[in-house]
PDB file of N, CA and C in Angstrom:
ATOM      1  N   UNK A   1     123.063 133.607  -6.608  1.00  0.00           N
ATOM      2  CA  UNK A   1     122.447 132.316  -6.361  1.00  0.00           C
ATOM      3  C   UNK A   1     121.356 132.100  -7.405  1.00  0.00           C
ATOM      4  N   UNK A   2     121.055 130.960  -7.982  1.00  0.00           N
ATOM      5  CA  UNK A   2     120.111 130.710  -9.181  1.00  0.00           C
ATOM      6  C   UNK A   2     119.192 129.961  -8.161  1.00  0.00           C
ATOM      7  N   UNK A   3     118.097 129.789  -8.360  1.00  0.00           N
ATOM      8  CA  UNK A   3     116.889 129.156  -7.873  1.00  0.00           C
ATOM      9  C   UNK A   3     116.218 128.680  -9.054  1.00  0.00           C
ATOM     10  N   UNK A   4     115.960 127.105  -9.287  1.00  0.00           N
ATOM     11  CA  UNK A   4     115.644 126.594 -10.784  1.00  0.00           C
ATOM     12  C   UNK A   4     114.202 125.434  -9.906  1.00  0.00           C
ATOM     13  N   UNK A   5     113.771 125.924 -10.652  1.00  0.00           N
ATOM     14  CA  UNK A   5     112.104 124.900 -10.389  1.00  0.00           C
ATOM     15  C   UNK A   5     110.872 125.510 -11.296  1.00  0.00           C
ATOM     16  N   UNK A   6     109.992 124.779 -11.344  1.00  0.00           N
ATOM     17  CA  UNK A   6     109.241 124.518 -12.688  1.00  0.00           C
ATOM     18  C   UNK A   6     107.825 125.614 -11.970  1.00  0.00           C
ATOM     19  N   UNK A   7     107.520 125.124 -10.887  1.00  0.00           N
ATOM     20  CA  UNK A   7     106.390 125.262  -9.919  1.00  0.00           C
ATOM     21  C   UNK A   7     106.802 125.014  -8.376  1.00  0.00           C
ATOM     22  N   UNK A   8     106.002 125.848  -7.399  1.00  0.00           N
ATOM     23  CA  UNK A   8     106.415 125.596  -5.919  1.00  0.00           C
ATOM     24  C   UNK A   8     106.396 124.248  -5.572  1.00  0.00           C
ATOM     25  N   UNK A   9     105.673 123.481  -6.198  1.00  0.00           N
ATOM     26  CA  UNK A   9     105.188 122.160  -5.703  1.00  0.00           C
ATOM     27  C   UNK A   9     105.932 121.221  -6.595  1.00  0.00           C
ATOM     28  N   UNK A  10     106.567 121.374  -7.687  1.00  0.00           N
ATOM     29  CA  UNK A  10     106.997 120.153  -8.190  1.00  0.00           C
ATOM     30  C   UNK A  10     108.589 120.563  -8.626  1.00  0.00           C
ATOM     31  N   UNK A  11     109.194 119.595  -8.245  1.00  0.00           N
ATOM     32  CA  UNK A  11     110.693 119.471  -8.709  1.00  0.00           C
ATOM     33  C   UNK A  11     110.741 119.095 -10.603  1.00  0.00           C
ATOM     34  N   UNK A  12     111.169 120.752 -10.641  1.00  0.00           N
ATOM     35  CA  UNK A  12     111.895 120.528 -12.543  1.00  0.00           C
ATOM     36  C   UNK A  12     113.258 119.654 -12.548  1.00  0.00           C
ATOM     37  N   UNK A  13     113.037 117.923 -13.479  1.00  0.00           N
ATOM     38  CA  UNK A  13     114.279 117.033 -13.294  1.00  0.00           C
ATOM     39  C   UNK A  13     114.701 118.035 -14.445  1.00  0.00           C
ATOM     40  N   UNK A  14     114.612 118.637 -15.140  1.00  0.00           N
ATOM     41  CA  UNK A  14     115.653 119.395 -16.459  1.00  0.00           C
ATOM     42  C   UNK A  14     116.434 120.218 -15.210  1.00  0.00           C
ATOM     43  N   UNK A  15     115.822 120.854 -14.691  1.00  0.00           N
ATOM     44  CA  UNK A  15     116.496 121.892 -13.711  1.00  0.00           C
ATOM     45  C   UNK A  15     117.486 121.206 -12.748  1.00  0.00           C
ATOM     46  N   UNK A  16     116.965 120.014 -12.274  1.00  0.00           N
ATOM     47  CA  UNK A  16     118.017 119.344 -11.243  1.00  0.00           C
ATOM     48  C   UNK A  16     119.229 118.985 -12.065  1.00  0.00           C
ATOM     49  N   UNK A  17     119.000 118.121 -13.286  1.00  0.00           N
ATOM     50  CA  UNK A  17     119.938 118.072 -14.202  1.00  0.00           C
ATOM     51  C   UNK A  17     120.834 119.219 -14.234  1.00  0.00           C
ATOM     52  N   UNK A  18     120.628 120.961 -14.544  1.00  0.00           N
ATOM     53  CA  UNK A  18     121.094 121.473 -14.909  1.00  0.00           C
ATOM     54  C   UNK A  18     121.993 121.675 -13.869  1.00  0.00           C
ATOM     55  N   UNK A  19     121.616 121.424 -12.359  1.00  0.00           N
ATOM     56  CA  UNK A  19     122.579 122.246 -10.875  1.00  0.00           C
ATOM     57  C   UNK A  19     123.411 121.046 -10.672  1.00  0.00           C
ATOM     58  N   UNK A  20     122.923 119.516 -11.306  1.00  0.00           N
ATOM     59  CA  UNK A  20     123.929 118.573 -11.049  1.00  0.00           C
ATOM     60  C   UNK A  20     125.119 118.897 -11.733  1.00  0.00           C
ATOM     61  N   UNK A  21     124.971 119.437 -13.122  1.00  0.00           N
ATOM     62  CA  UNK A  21     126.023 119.396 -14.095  1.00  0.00           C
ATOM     63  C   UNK A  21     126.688 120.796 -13.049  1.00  0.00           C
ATOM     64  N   UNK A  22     125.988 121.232 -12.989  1.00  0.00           N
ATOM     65  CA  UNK A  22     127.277 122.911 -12.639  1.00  0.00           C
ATOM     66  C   UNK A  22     127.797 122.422 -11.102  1.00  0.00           C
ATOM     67  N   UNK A  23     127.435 121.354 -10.809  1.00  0.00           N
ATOM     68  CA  UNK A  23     127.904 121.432  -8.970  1.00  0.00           C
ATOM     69  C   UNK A  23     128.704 120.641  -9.570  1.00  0.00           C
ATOM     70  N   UNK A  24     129.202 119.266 -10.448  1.00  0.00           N
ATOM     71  CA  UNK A  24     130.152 118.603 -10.954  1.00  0.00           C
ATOM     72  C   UNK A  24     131.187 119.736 -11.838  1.00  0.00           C
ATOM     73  N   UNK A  25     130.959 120.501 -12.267  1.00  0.00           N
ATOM     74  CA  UNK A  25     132.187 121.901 -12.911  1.00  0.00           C
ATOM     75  C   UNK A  25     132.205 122.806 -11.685  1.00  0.00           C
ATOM     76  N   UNK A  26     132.037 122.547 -10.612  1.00  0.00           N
ATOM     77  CA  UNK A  26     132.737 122.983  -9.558  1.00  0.00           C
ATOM     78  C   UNK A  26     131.836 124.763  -9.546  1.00  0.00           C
ATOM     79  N   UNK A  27     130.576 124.995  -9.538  1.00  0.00           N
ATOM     80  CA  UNK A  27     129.770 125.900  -9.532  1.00  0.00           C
ATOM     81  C   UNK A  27     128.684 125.843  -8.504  1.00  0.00           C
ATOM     82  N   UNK A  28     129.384 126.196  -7.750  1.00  0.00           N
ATOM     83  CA  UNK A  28     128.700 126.194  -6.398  1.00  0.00           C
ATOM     84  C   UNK A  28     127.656 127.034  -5.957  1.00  0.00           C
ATOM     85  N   UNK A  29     127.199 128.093  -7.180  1.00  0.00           N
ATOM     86  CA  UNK A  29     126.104 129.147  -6.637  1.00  0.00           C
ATOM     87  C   UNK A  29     124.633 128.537  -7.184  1.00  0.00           C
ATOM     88  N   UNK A  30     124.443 127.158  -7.850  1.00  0.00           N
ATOM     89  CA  UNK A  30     123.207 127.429  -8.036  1.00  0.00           C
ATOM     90  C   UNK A  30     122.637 126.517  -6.589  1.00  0.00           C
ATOM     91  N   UNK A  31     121.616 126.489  -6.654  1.00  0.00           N
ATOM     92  CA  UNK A  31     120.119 125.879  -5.513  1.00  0.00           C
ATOM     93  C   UNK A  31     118.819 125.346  -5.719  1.00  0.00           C
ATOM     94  N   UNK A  32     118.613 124.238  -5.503  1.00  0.00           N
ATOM     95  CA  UNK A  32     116.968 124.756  -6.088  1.00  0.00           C
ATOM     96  C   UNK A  32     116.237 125.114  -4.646  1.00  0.00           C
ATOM     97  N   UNK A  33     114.903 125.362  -5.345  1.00  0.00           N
ATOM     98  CA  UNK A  33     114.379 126.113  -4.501  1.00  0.00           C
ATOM     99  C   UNK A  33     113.866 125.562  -3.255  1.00  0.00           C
ATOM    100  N   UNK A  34     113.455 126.311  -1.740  1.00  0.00           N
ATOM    101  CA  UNK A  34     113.009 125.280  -1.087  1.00  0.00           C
ATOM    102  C   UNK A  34     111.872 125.369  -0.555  1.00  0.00           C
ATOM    103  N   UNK A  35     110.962 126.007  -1.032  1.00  0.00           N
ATOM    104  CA  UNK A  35     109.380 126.058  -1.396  1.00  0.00           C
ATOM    105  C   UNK A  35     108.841 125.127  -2.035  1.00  0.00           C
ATOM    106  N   UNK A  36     109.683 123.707  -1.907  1.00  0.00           N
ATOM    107  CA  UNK A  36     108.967 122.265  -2.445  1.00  0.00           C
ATOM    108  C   UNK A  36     108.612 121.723  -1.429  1.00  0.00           C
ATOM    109  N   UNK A  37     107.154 120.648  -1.834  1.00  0.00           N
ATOM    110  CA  UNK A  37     106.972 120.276  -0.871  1.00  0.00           C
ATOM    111  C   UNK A  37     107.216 118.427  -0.712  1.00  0.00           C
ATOM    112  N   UNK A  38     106.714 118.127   0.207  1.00  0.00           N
ATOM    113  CA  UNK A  38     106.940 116.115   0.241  1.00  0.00           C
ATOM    114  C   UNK A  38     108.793 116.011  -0.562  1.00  0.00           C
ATOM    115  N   UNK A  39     108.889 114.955  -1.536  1.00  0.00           N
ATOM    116  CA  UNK A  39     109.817 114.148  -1.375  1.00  0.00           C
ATOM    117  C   UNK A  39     110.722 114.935  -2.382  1.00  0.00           C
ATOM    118  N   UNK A  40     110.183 115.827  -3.266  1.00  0.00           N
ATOM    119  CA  UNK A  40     110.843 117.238  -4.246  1.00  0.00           C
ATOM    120  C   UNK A  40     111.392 118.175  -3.438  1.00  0.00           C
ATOM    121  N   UNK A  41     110.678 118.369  -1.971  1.00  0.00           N
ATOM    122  CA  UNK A  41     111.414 119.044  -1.243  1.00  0.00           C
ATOM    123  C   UNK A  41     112.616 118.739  -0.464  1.00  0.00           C
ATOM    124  N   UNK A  42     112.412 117.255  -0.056  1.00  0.00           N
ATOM    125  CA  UNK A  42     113.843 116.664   1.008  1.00  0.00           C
ATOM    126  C   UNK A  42     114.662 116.688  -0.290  1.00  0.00           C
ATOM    127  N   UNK A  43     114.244 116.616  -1.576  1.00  0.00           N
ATOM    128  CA  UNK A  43     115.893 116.131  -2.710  1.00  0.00           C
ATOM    129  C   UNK A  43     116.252 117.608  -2.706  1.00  0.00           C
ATOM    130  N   UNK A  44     115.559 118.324  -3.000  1.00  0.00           N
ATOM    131  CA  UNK A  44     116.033 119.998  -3.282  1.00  0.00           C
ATOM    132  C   UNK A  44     116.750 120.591  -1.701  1.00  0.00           C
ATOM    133  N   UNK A  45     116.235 119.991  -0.613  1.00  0.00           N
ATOM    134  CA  UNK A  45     117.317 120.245   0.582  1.00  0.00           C
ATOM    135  C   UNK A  45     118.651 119.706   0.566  1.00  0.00           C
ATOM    136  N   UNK A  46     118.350 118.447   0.827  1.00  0.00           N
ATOM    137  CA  UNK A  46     119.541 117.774   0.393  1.00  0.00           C
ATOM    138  C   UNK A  46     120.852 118.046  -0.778  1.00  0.00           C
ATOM    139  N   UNK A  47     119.972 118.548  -2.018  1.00  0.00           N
ATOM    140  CA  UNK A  47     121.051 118.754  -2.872  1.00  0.00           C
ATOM    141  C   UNK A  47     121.919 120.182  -2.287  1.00  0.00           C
ATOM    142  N   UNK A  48     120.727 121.507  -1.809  1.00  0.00           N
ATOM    143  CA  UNK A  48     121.391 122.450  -1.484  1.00  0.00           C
ATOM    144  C   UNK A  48     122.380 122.462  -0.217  1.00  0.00           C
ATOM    145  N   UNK A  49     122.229 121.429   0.510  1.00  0.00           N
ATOM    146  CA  UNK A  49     123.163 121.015   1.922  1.00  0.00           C
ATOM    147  C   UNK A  49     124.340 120.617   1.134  1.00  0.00           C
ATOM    148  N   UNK A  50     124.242 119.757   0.239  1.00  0.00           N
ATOM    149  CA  UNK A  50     125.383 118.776  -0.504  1.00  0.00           C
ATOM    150  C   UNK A  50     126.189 120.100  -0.981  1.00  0.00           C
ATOM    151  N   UNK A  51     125.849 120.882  -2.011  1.00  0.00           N
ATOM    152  CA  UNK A  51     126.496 122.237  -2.677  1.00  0.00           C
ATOM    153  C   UNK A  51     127.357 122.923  -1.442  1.00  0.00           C
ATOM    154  N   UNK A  52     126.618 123.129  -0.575  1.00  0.00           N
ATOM    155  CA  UNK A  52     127.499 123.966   0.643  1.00  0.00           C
ATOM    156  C   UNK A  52     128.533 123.310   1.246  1.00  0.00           C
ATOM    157  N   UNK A  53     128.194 121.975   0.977  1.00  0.00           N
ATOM    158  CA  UNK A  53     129.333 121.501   1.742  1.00  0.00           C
ATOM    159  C   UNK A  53     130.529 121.282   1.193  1.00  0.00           C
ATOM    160  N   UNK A  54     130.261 120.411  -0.286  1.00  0.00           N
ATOM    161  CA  UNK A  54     131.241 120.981  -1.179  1.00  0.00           C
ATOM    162  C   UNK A  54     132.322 122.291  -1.336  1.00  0.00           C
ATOM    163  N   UNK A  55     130.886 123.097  -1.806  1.00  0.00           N
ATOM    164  CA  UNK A  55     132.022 124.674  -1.384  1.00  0.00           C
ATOM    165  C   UNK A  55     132.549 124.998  -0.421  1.00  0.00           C
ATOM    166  N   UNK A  56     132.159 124.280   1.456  1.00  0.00           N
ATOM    167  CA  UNK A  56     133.014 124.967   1.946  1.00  0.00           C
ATOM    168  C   UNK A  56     134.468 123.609   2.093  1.00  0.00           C
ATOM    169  N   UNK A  57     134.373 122.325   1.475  1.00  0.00           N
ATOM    170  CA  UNK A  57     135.271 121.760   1.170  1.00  0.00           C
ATOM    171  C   UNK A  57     136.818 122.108   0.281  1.00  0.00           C
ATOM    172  N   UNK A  58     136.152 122.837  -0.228  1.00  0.00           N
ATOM    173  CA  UNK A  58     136.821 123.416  -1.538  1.00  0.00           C
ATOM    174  C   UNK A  58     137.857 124.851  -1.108  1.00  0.00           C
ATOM    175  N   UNK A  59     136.853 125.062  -0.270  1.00  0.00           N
ATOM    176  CA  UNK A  59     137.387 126.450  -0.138  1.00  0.00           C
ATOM    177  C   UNK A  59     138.981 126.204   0.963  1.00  0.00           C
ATOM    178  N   UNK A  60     138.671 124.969   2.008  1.00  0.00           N
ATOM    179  CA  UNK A  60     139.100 124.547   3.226  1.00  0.00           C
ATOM    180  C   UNK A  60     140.574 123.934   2.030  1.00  0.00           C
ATOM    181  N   UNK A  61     140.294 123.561   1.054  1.00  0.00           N
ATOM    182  CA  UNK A  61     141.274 123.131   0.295  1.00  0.00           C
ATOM    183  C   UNK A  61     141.991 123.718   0.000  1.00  0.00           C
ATOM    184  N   UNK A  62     141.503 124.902  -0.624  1.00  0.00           N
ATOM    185  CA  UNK A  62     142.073 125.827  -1.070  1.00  0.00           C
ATOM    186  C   UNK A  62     143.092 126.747  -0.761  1.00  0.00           C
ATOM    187  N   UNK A  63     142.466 126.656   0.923  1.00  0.00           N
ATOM    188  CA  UNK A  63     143.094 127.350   1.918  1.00  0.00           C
ATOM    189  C   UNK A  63     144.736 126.595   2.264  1.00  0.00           C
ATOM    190  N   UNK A  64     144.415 125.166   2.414  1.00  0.00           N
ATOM    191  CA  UNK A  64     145.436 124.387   2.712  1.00  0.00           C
ATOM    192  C   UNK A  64     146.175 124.161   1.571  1.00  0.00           C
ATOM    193  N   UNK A  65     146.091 124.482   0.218  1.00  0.00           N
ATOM    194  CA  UNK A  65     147.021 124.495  -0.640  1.00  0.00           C
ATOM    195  C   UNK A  65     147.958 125.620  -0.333  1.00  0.00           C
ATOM    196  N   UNK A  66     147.124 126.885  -0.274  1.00  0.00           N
ATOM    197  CA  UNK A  66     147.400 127.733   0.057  1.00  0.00           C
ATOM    198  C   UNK A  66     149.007 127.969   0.817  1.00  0.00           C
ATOM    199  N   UNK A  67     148.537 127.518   2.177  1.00  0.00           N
ATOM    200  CA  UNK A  67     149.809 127.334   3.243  1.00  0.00           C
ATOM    201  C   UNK A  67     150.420 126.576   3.565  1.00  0.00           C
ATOM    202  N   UNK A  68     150.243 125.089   2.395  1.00  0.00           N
ATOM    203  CA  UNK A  68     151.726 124.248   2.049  1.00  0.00           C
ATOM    204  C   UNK A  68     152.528 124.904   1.255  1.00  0.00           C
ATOM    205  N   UNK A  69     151.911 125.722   0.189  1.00  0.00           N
ATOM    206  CA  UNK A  69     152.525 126.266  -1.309  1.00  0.00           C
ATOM    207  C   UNK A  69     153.770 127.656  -0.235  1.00  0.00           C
ATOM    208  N   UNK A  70     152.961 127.714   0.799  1.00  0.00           N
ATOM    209  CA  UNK A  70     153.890 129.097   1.081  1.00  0.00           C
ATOM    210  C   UNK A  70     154.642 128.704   2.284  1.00  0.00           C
ATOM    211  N   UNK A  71     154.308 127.735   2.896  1.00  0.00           N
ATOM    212  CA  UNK A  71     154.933 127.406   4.243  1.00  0.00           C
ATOM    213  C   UNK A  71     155.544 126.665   4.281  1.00  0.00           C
ATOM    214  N   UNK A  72     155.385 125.112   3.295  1.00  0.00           N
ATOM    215  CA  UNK A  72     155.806 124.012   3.259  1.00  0.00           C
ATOM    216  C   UNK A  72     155.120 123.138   4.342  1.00  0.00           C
ATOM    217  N   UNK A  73     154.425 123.390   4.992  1.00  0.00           N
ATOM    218  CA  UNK A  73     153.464 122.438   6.228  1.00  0.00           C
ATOM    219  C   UNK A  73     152.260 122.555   6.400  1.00  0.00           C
ATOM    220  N   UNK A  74     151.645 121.703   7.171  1.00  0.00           N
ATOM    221  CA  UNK A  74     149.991 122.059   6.933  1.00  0.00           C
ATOM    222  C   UNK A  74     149.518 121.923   8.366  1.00  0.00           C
ATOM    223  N   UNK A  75     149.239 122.759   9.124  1.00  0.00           N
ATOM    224  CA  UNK A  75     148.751 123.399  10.618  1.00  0.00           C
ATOM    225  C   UNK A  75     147.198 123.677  10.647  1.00  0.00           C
TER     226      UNK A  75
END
């Protein structure tokens, strides 16, 4: 897991930049941190809720490719 922030208190936008680009290439381990506080902190929750959900989207996909590719049906 990467944890990217500048200071406890302020949201690094280079850093958010950097977890937007890797959560769009499908890189689901970074986070920022959540030792922010006020409105740096709800975006840095939010983004890390968004990442998880993704990945476990992905994974749920994955799964169901999975057992059309071998079953032909999806249960």
């Amino acid at each position: 897991m990467n944890d990217l922030h500048l200071a406890p208190e302020t949201l690094d936008r280079r850093a958010l930049l950097r977890a937007l680009r890797a959560l769009k290439k499908g890189d689901f381990t970074m986070r920022l941190p959540l030792d922010l506080t006020g409105i740096d902190g709800q975006i840095a929750e939010v983004f890390n809720d968004i990442v998880e959900m993704n990945e476990s989207i992905a994974s749920e996909l994955a799964r169901v490719c999975k057992t059309v590719g071998k079953e032909g049906q999806i249960n």
